[in-house]
Protein backbone atom coordinates (compact mmCIF):
# COMPACT_ATOMS: atom_id res chain seq x y z
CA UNK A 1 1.90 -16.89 -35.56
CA UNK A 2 4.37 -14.11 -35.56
CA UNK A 3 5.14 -14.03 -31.79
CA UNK A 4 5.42 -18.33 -32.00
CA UNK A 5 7.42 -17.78 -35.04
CA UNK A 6 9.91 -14.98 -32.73
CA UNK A 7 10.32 -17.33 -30.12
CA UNK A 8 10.77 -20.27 -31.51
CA UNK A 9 13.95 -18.44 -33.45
CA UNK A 10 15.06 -17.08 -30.31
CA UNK A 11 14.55 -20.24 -27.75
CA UNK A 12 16.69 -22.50 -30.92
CA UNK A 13 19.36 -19.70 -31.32
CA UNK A 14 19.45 -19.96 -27.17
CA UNK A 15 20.33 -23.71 -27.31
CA UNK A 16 23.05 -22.92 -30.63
CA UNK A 17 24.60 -20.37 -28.68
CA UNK A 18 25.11 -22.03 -25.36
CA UNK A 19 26.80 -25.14 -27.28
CA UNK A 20 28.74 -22.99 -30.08
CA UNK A 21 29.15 -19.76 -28.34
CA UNK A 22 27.96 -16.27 -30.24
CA UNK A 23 30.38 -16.41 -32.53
CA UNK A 24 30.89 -19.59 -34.03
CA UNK A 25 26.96 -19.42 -35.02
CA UNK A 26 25.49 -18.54 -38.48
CA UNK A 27 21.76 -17.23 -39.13
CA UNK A 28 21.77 -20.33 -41.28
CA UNK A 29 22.47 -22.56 -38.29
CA UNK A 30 19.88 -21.04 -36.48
CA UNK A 31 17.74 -21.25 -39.75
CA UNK A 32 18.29 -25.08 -39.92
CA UNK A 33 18.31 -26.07 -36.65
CA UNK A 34 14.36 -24.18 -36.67
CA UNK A 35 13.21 -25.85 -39.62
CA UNK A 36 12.91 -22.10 -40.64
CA UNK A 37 14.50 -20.67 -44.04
CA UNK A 38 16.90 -18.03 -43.44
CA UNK A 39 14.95 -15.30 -45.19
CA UNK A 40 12.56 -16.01 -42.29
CA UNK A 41 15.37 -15.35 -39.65
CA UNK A 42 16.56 -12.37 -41.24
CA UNK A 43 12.68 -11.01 -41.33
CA UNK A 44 13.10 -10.96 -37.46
CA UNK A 45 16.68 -10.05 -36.94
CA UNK A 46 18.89 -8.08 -39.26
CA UNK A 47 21.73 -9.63 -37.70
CA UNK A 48 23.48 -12.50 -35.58
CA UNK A 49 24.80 -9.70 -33.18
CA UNK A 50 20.80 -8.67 -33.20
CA UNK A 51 19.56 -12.55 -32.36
CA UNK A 52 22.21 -12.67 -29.68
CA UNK A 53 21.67 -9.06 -28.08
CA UNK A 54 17.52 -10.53 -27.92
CA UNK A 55 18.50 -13.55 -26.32
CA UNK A 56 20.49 -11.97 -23.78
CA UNK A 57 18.09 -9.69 -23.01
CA UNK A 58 15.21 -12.52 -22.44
CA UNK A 59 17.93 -13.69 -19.95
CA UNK A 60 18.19 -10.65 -18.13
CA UNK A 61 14.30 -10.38 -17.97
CA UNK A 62 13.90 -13.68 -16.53
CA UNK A 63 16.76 -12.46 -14.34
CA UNK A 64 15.48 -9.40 -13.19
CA UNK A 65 11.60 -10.91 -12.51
CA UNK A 66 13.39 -12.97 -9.78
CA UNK A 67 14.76 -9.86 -8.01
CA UNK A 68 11.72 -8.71 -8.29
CA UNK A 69 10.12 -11.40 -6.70
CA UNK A 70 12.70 -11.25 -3.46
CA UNK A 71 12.05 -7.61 -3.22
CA UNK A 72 8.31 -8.10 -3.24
CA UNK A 73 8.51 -10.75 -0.59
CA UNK A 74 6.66 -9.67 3.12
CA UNK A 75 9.50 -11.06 4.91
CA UNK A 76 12.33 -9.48 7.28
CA UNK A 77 14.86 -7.34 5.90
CA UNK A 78 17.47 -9.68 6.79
CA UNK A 79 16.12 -12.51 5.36
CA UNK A 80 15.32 -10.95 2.11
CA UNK A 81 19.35 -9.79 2.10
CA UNK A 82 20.40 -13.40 2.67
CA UNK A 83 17.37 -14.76 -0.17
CA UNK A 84 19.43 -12.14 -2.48
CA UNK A 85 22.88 -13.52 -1.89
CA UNK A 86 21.39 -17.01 -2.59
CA UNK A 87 19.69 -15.89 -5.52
CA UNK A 88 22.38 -13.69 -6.88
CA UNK A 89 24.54 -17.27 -6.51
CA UNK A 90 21.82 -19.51 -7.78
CA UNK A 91 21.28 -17.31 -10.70
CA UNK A 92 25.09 -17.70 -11.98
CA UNK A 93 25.00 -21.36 -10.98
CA UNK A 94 21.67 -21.67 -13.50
CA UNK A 95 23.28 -19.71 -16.06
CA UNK A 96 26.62 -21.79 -16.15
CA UNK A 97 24.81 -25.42 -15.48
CA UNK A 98 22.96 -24.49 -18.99
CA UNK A 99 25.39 -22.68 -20.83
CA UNK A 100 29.27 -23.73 -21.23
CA UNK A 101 30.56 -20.99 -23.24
CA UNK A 102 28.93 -18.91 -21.11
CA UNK A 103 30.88 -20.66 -17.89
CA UNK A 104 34.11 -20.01 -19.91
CA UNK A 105 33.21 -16.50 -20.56
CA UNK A 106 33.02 -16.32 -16.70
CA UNK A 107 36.03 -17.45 -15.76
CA UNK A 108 37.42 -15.36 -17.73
CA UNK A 109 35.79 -12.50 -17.23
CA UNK A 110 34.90 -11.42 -20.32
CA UNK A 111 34.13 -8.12 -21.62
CA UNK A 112 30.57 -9.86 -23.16
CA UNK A 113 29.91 -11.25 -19.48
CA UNK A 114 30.32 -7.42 -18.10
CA UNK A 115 27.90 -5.89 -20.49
CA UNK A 116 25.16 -8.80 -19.67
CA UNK A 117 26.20 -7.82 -16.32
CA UNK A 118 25.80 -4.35 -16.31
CA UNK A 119 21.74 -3.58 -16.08
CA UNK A 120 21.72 -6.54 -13.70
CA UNK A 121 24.25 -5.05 -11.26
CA UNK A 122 22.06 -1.97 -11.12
CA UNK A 123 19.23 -3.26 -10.51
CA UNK A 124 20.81 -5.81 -7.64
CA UNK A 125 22.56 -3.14 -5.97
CA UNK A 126 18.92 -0.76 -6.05
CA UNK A 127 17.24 -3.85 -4.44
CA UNK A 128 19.92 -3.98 -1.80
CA UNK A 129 20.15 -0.48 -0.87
CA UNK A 130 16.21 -0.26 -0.39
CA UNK A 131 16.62 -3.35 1.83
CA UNK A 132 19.18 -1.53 4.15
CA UNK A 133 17.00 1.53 4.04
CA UNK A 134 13.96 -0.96 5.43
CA UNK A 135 16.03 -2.39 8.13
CA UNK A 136 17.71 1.08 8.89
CA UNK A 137 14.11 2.70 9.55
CA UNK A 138 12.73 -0.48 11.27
CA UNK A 139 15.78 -0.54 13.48
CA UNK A 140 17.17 -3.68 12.54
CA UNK A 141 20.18 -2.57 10.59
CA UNK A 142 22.52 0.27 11.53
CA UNK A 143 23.95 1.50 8.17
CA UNK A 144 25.51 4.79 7.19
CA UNK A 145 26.04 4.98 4.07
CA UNK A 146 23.54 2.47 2.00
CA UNK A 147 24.88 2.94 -1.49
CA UNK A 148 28.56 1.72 -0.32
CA UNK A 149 27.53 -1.32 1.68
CA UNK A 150 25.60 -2.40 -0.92
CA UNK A 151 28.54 -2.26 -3.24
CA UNK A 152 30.38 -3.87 -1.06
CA UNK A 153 28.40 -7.08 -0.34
CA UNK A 154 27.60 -7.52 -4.32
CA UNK A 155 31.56 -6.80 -4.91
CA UNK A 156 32.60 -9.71 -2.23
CA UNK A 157 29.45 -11.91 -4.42
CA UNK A 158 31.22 -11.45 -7.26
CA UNK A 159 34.53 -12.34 -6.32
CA UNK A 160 32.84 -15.47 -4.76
CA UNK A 161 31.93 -16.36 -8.01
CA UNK A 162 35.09 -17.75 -9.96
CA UNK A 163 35.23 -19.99 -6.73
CA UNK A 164 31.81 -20.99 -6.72
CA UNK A 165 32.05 -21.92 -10.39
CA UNK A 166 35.74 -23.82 -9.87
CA UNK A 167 33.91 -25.92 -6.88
CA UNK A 168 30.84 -26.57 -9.58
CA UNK A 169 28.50 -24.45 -6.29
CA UNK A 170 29.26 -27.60 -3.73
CA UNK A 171 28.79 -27.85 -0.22
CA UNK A 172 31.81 -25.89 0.58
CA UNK A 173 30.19 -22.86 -1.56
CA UNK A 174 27.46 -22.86 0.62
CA UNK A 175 28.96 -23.02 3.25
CA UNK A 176 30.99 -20.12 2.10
CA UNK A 177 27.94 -18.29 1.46
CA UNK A 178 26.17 -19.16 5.09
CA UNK A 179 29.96 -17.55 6.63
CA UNK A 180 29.62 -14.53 4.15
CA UNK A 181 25.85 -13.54 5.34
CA UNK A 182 26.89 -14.04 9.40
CA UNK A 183 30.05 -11.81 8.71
CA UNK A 184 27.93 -8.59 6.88
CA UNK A 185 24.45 -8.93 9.24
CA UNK A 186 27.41 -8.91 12.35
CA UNK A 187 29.01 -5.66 10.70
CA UNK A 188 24.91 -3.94 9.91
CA UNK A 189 23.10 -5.32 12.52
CA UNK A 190 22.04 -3.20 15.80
CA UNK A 191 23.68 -4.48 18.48
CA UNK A 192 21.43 -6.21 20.99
């Protein structure tokens, strides 16, 4: 009952906060909108800033499983770099289709969207530079220095992003994306 209870606050105070943003919800919003009393609310979280810092955090979870998953996957280290550039765009394109205030924060760049950001990044940029390590010792890739190109390809993602978002991810972002991977496997790949 307890653990139903949790998520049921958590998956309503998802749906408040995506349409109100973080700040412009109360505990007794979330209490409400629950059918829950807010004594019940404040049993599980002490705070709003508590409620939203959970919430984000099931986000990055579900967020991290999926890089996970890529990593995990027996395929070619190329193609598991170019399944991480989709995913890393499919990811913000998920998070922005379900979340408006979140899309704003985007845009602009917000300190909030950073720190969400932040364990993320990490663990993108360790799934990148293992990849490069892979196709270094299988002799696919030739890469010096694996921490740096890694940073790089995730930096040029990210400044793909505000685009990506603008164009609402059309045609022309994949597109985009398709010219991005050819460029980076032409600059890491051995030449044949």
């Amino acid at each position: 009952m307890r653990d139903t209870t949790r998520h049921t606050i958590l998956t309503v105070a998802r749906t408040i906060f995506a349409h109100r943003g973080a700040d412009n919800t109360t505990m007794d919003d979330v209490a409400k909108a629950s059918g829950l009393g807010r004594r019940t609310i404040y049993t599980y979280f002490k705070t709003r800033e508590e409620l939203y810092l959970e919430v984000i955090n099931r986000e990055i979870d579900v967020i991290l499983k999926q890089l996970n998953r890529v990593a995990g996957m027996k395929i070619s280290p190329e193609k598991k770099i170019a399944r991480f550039m989709v995913n890393h765009m499919k990811t913000i394109e998920n998070l922005i289709r379900k979340d408006r205030i979140l899309r704003m924060e985007f845009l602009k760049r917000s300190e909030k969207v950073e720190n969400f950001r932040k364990v993320i990044d990490v663990h993108e940029k360790e799934c990148f530079v293992t990849t490069l390590q892979e196709g270094t010792q299988l002799g696919i890739f030739l890469v010096d220095d694996y921490e740096n190109t890694a940073a790089l390809a995730l930096t040029t993602l990210k400044g793909l992003e505000q685009q990506f978002i603008l164009d609402n991810f059309g045609k022309s972002c994949r597109e985009t994306l398709e010219l991005l991977q050819k460029i980076f496997f032409r600059g890491i790949k051995v030449p044949t």
